[in-house]
Each structure stands twice: as C-alpha cells, then as structure tokens.
ModelCIF file with pLDDT and N, C-alpha, C, O atoms, coordinates in Angstrom:
data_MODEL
#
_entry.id   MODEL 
#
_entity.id                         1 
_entity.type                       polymer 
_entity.pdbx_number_of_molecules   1 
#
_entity_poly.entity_id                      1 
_entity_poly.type                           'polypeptide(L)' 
_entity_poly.nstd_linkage                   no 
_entity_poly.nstd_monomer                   no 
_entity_poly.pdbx_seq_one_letter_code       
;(UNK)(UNK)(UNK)(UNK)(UNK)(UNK)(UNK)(UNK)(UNK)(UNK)(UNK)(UNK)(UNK)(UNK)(UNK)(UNK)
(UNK)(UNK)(UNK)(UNK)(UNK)(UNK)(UNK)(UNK)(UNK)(UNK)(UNK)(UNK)(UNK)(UNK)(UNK)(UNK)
(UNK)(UNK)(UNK)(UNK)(UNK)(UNK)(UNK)(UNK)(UNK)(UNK)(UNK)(UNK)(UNK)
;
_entity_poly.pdbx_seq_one_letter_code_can   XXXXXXXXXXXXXXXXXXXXXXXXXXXXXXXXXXXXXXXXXXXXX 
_entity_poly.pdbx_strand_id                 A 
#
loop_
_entity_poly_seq.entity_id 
_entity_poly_seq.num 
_entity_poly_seq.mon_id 
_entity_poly_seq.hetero 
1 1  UNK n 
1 2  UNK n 
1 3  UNK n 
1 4  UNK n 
1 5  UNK n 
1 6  UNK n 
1 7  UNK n 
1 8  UNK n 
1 9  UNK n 
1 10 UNK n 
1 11 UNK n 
1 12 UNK n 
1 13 UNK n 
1 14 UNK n 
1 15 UNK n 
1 16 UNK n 
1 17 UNK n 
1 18 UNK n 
1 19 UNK n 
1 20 UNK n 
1 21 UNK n 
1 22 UNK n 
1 23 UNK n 
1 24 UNK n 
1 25 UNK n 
1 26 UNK n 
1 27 UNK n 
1 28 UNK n 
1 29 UNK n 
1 30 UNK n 
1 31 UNK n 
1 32 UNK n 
1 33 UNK n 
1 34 UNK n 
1 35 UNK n 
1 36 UNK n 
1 37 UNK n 
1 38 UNK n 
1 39 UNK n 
1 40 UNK n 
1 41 UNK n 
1 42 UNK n 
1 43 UNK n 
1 44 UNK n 
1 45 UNK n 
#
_struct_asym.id          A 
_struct_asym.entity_id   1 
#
loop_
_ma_qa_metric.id 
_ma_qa_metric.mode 
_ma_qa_metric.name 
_ma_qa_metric.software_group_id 
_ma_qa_metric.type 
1 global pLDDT . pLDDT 
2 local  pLDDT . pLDDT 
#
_ma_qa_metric_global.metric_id      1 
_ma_qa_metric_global.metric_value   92.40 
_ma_qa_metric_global.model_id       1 
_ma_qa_metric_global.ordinal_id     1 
#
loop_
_ma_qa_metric_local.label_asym_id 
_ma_qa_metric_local.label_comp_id 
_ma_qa_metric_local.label_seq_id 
_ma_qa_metric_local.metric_id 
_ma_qa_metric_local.metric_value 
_ma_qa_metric_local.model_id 
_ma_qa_metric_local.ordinal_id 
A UNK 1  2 69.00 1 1  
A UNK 2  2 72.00 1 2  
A UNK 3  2 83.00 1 3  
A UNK 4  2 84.00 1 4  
A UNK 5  2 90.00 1 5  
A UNK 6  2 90.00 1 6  
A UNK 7  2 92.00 1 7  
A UNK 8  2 92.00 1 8  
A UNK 9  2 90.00 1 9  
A UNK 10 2 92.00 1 10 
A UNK 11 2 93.00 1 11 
A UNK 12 2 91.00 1 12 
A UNK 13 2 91.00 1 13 
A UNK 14 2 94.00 1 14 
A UNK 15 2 93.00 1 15 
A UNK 16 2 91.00 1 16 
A UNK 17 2 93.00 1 17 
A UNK 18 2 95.00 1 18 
A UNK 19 2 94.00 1 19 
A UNK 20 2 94.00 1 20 
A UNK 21 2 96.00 1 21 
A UNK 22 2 96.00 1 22 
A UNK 23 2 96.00 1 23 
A UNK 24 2 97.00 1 24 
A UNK 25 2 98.00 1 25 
A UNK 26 2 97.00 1 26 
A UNK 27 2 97.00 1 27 
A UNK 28 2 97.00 1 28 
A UNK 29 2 97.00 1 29 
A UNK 30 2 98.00 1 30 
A UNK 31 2 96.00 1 31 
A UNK 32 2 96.00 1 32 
A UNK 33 2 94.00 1 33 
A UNK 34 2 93.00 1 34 
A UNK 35 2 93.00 1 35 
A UNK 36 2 92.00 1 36 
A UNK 37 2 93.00 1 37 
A UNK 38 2 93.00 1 38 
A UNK 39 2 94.00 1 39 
A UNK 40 2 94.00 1 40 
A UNK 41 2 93.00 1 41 
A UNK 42 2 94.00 1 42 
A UNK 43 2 94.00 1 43 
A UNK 44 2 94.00 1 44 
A UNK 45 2 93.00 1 45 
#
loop_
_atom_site.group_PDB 
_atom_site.id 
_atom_site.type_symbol 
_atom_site.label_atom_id 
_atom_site.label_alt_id 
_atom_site.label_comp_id 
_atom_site.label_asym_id 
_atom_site.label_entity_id 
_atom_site.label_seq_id 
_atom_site.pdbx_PDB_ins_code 
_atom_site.Cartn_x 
_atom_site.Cartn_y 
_atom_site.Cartn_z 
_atom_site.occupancy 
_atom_site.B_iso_or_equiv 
_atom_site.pdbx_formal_charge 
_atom_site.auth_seq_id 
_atom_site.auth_comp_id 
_atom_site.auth_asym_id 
_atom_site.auth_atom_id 
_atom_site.pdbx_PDB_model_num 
ATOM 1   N N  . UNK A 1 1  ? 70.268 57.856 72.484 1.00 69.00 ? 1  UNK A N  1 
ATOM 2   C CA . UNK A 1 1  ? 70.789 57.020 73.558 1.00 69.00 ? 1  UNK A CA 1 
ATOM 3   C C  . UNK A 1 1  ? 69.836 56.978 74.751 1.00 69.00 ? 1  UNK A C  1 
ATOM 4   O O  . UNK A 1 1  ? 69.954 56.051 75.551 1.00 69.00 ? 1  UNK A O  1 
ATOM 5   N N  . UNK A 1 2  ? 68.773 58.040 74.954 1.00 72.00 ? 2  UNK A N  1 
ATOM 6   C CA . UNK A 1 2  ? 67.753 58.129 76.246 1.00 72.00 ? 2  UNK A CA 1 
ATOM 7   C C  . UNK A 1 2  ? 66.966 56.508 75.992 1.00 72.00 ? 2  UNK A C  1 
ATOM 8   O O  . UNK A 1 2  ? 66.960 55.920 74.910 1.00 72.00 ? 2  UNK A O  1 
ATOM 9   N N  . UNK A 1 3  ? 66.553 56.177 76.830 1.00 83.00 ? 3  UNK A N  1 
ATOM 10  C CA . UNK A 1 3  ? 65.814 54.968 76.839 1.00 83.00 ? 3  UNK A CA 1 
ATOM 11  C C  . UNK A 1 3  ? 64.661 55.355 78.164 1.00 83.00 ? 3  UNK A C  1 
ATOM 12  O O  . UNK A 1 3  ? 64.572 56.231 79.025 1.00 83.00 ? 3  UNK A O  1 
ATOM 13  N N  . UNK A 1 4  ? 63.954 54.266 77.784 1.00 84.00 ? 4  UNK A N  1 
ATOM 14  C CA . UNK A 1 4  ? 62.166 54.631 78.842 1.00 84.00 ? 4  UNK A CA 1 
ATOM 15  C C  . UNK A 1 4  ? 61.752 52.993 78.404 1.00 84.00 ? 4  UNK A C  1 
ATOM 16  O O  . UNK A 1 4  ? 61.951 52.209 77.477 1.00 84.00 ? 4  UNK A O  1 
ATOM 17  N N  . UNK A 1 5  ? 60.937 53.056 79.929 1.00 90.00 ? 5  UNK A N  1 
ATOM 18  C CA . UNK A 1 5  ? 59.696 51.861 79.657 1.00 90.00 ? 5  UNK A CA 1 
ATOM 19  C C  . UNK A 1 5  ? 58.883 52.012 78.535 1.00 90.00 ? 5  UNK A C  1 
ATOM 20  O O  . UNK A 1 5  ? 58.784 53.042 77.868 1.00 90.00 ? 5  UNK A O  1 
ATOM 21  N N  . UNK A 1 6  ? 58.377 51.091 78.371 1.00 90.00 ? 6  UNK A N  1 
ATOM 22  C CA . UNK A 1 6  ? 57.219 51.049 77.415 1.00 90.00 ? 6  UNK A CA 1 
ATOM 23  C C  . UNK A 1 6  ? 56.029 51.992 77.997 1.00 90.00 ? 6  UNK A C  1 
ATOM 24  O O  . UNK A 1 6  ? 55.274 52.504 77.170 1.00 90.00 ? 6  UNK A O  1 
ATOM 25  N N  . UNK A 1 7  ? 55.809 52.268 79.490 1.00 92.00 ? 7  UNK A N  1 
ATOM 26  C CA . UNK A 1 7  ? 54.680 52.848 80.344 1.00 92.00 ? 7  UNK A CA 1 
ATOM 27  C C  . UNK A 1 7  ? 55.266 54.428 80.114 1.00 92.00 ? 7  UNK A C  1 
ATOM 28  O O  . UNK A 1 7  ? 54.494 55.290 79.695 1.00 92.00 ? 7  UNK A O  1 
ATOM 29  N N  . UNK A 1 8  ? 56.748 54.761 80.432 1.00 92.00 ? 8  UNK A N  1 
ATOM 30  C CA . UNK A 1 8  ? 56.773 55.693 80.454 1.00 92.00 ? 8  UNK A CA 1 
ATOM 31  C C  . UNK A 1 8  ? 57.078 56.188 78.873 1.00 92.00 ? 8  UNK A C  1 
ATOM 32  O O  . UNK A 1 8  ? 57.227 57.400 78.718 1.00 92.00 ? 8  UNK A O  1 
ATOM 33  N N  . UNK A 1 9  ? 57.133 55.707 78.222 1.00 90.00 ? 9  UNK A N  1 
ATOM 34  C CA . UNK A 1 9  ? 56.748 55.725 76.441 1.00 90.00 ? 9  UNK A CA 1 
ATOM 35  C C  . UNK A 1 9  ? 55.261 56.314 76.353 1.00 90.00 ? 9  UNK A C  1 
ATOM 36  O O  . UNK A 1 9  ? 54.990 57.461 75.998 1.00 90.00 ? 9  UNK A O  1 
ATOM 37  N N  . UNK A 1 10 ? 54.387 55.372 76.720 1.00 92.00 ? 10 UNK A N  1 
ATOM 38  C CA . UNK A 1 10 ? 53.000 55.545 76.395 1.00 92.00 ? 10 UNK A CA 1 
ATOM 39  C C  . UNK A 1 10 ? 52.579 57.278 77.144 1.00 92.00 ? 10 UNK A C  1 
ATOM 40  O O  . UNK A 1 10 ? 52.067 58.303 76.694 1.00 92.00 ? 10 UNK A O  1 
ATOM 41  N N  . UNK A 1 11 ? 53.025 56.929 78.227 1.00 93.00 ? 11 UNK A N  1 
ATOM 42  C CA . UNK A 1 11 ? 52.589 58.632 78.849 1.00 93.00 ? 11 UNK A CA 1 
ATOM 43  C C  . UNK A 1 11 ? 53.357 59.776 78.312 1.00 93.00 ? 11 UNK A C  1 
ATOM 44  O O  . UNK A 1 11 ? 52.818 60.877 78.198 1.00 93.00 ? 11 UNK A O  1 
ATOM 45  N N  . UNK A 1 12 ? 54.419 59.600 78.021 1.00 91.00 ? 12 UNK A N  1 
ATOM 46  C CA . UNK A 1 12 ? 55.211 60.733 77.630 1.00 91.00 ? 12 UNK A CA 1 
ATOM 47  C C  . UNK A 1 12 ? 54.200 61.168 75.439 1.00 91.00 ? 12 UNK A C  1 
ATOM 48  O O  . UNK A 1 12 ? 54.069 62.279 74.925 1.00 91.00 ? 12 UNK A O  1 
ATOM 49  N N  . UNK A 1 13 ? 53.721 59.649 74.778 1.00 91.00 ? 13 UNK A N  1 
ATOM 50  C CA . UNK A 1 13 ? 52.780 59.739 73.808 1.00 91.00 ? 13 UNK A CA 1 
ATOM 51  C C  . UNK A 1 13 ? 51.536 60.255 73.989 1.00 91.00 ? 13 UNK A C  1 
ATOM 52  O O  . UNK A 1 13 ? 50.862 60.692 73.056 1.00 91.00 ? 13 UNK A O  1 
ATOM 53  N N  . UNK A 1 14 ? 51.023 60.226 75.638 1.00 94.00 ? 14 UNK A N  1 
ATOM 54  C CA . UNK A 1 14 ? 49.431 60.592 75.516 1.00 94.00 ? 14 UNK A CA 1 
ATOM 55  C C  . UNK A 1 14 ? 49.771 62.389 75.868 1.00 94.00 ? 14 UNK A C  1 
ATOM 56  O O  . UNK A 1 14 ? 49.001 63.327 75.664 1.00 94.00 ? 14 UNK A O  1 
ATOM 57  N N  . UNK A 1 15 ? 50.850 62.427 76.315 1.00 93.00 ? 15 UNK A N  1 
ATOM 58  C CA . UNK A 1 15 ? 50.975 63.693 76.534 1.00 93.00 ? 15 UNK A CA 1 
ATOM 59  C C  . UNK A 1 15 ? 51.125 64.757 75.405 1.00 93.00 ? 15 UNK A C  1 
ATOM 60  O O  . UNK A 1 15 ? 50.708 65.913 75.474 1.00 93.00 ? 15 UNK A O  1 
ATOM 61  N N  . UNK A 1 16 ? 51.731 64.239 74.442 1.00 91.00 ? 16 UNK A N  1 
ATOM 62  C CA . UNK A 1 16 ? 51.761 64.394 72.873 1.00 91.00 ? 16 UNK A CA 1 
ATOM 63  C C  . UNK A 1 16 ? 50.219 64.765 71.839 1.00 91.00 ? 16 UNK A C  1 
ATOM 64  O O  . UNK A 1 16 ? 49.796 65.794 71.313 1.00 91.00 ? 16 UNK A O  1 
ATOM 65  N N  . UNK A 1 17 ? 49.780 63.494 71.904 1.00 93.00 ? 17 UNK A N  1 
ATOM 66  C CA . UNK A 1 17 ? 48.282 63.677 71.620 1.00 93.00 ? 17 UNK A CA 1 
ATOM 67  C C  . UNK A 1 17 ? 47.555 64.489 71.984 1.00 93.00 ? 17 UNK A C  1 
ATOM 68  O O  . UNK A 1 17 ? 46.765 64.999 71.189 1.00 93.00 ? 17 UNK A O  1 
ATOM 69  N N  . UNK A 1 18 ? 47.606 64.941 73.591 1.00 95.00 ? 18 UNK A N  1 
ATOM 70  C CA . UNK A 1 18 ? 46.231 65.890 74.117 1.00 95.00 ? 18 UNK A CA 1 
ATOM 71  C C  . UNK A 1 18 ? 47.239 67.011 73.420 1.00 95.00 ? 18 UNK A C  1 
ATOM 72  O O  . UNK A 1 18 ? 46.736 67.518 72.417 1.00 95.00 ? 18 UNK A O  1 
ATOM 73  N N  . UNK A 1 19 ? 48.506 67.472 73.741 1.00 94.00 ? 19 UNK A N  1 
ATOM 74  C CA . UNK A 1 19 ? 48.995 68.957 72.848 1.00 94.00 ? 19 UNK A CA 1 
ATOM 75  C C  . UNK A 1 19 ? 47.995 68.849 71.338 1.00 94.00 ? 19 UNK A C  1 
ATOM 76  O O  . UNK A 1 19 ? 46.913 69.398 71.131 1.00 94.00 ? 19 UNK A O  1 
ATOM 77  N N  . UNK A 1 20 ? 48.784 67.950 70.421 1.00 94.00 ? 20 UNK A N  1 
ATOM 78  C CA . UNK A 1 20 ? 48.243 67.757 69.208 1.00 94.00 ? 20 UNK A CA 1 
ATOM 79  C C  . UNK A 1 20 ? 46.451 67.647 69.209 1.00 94.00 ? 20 UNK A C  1 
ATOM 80  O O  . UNK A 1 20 ? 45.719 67.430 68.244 1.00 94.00 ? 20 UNK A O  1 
ATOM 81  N N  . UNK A 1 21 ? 46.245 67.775 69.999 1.00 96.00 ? 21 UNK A N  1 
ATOM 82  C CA . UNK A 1 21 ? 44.159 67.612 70.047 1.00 96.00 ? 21 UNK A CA 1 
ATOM 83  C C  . UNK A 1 21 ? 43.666 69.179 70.387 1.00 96.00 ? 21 UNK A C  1 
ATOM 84  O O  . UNK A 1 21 ? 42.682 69.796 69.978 1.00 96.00 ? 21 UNK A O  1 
ATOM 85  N N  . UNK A 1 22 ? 44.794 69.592 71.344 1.00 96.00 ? 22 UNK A N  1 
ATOM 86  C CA . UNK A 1 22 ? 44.413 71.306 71.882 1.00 96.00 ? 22 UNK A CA 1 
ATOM 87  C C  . UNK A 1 22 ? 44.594 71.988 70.490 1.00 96.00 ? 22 UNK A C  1 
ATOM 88  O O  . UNK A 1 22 ? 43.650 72.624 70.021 1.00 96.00 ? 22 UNK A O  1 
ATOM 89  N N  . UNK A 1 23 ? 46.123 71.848 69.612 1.00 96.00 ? 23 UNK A N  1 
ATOM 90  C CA . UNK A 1 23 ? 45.968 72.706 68.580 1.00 96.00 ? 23 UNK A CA 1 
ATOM 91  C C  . UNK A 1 23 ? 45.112 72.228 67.717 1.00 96.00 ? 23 UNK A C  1 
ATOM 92  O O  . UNK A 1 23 ? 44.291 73.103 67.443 1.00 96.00 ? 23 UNK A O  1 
ATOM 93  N N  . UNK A 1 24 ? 44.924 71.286 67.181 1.00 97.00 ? 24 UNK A N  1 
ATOM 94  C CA . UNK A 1 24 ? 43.879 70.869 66.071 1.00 97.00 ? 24 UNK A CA 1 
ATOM 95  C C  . UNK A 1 24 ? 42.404 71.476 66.382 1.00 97.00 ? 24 UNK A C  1 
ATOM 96  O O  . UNK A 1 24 ? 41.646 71.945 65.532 1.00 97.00 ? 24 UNK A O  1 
ATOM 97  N N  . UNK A 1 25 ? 42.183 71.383 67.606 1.00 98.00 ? 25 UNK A N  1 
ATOM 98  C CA . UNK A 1 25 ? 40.740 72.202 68.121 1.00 98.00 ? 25 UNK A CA 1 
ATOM 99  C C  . UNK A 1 25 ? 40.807 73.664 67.558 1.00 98.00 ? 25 UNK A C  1 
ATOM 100 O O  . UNK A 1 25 ? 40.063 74.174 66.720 1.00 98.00 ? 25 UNK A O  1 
ATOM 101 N N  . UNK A 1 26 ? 41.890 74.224 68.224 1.00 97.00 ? 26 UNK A N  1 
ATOM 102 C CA . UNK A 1 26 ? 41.910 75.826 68.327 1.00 97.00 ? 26 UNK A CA 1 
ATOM 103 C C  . UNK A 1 26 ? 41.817 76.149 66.486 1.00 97.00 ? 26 UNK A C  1 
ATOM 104 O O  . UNK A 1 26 ? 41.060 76.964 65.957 1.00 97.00 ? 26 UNK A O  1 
ATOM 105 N N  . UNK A 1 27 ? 42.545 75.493 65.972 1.00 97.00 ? 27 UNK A N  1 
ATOM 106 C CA . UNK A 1 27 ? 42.198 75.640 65.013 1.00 97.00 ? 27 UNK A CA 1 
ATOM 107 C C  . UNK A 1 27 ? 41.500 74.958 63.469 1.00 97.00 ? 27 UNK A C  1 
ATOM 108 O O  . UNK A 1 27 ? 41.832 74.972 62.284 1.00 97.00 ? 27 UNK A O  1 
ATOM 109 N N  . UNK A 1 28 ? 40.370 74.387 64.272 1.00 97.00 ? 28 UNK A N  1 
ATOM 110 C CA . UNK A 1 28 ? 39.992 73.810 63.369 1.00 97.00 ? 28 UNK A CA 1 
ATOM 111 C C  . UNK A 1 28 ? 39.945 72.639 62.351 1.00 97.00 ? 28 UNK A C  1 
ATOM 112 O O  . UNK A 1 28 ? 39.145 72.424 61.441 1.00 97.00 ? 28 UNK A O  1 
ATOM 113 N N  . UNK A 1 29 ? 41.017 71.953 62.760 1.00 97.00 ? 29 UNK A N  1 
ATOM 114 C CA . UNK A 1 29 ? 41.696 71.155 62.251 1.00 97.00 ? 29 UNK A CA 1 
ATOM 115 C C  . UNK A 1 29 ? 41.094 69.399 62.306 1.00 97.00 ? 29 UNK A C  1 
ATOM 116 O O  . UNK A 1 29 ? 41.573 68.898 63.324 1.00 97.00 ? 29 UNK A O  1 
ATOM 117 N N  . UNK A 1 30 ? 40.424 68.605 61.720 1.00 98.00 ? 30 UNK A N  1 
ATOM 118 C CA . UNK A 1 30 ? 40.010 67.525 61.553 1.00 98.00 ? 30 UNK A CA 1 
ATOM 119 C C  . UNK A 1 30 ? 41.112 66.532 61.427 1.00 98.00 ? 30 UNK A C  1 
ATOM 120 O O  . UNK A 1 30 ? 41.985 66.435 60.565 1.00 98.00 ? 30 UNK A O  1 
ATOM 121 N N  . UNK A 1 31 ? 40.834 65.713 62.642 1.00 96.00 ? 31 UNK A N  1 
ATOM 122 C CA . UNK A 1 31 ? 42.425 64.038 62.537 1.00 96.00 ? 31 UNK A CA 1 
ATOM 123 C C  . UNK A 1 31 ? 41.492 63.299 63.483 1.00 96.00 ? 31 UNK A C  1 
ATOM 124 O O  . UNK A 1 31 ? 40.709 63.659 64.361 1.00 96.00 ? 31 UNK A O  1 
ATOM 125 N N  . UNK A 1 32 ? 41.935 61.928 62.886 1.00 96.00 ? 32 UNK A N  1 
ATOM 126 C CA . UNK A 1 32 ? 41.783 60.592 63.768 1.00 96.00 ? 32 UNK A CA 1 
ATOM 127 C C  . UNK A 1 32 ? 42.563 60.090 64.292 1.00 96.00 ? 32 UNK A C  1 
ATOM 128 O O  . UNK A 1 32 ? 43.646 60.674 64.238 1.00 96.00 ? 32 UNK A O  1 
ATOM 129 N N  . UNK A 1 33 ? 42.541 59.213 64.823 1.00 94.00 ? 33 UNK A N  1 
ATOM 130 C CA . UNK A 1 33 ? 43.354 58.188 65.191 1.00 94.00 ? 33 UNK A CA 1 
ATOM 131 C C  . UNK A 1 33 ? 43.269 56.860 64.438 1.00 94.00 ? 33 UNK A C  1 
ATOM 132 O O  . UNK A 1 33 ? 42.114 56.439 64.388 1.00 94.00 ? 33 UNK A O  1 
ATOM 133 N N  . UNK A 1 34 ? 44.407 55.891 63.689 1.00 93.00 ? 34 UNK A N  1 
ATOM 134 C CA . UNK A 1 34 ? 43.949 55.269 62.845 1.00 93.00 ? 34 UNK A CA 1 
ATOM 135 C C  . UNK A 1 34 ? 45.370 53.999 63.428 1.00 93.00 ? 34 UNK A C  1 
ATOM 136 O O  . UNK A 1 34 ? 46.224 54.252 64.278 1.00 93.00 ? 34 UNK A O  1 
ATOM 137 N N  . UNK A 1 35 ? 45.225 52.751 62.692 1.00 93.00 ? 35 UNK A N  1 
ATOM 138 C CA . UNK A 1 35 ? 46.389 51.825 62.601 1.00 93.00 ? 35 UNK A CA 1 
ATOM 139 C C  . UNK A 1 35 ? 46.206 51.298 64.286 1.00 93.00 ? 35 UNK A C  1 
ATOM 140 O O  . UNK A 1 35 ? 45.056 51.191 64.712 1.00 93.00 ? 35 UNK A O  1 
ATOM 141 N N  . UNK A 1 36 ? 47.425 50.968 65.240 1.00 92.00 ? 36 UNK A N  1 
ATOM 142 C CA . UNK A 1 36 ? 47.598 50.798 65.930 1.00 92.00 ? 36 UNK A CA 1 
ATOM 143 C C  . UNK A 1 36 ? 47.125 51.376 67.261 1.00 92.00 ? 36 UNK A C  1 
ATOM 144 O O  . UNK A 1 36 ? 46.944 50.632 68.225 1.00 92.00 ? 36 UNK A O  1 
ATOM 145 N N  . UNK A 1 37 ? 46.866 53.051 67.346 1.00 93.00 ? 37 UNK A N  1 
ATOM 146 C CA . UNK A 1 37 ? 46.741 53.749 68.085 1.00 93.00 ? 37 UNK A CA 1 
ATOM 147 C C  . UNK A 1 37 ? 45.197 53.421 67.982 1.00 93.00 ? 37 UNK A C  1 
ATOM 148 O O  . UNK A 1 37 ? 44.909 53.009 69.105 1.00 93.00 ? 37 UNK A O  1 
ATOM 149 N N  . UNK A 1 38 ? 44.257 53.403 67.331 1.00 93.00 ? 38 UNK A N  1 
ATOM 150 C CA . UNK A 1 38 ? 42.854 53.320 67.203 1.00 93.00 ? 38 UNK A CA 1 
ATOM 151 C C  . UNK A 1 38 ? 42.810 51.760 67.954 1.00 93.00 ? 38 UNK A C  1 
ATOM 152 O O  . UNK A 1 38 ? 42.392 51.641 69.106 1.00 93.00 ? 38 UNK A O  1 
ATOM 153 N N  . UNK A 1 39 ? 43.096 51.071 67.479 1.00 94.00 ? 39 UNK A N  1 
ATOM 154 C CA . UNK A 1 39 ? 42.680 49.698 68.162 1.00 94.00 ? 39 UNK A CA 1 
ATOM 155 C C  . UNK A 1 39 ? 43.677 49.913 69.336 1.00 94.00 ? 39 UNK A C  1 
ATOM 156 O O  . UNK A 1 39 ? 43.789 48.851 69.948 1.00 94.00 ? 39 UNK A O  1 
ATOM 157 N N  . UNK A 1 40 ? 44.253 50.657 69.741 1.00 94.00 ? 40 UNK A N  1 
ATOM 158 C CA . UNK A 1 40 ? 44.515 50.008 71.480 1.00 94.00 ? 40 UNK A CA 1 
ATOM 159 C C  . UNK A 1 40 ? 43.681 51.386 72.088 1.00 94.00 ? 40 UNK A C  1 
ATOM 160 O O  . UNK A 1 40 ? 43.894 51.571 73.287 1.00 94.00 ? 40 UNK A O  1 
ATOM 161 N N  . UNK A 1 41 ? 42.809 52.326 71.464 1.00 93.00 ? 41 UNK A N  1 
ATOM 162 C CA . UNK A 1 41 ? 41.801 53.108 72.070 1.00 93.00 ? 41 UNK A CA 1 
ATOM 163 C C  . UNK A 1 41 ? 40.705 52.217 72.318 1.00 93.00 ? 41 UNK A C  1 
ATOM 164 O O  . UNK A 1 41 ? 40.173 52.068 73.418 1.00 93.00 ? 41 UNK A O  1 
ATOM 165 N N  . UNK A 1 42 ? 40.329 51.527 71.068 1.00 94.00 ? 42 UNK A N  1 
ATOM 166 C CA . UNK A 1 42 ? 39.132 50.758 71.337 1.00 94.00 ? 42 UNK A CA 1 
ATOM 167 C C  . UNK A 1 42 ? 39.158 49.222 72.371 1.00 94.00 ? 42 UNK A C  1 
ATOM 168 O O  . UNK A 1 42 ? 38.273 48.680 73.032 1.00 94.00 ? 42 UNK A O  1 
ATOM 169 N N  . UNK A 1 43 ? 40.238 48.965 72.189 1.00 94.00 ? 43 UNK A N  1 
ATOM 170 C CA . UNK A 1 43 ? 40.337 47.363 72.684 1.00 94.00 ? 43 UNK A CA 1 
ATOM 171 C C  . UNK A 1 43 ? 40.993 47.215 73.923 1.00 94.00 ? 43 UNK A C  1 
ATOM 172 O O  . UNK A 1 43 ? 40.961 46.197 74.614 1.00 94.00 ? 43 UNK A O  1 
ATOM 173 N N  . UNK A 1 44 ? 41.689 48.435 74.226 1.00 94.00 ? 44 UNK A N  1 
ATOM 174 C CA . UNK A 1 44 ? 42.640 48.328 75.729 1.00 94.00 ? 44 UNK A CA 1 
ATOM 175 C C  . UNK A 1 44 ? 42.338 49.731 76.185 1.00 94.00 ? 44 UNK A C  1 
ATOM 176 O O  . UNK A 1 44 ? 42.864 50.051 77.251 1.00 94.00 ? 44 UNK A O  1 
ATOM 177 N N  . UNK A 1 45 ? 41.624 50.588 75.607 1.00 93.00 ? 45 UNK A N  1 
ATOM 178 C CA . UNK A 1 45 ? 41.330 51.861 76.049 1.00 93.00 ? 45 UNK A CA 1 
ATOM 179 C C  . UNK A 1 45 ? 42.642 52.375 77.045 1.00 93.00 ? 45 UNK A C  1 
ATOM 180 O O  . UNK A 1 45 ? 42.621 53.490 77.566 1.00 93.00 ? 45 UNK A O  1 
#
C-alpha cells in the first residue's frame, strides 16, 4: 500500500545498488548492469 514518486523510487534504487556494489566488492563478486538500468546509465546517466 506505501506509494513514492518515481524520483523518490529512483533514490531509494540507487541506494540499493551502491549497498549491492559495497558487498559484491568486499567480496569479490563480478555483476553488471544490464536491460533497462544500463541504458538509463549510459543515455540519462
């Protein structure tokens, strides 16, 4: 039933990612970004 902007969607997601980037580092762990999330890195950064 919680609802959010689309803005506060996206930040509450990038906040997600850098967690998910800290553990994948610490341990080693190889991921991309692919589909949707890759092209709005490259095209809307």
């Amino acid at each position: 039933s919680l609802q959010c902007s689309i803005e506060e969607l996206h930040f509450k997601m990038l906040k997600m990612l850098k967690s998910i980037d800290e553990v994948c580092r610490r341990n080693e762990i190889r991921y991309f970004l692919f589909d949707g999330t890759l092209l709005g890195a490259v095209r809307h950064h």
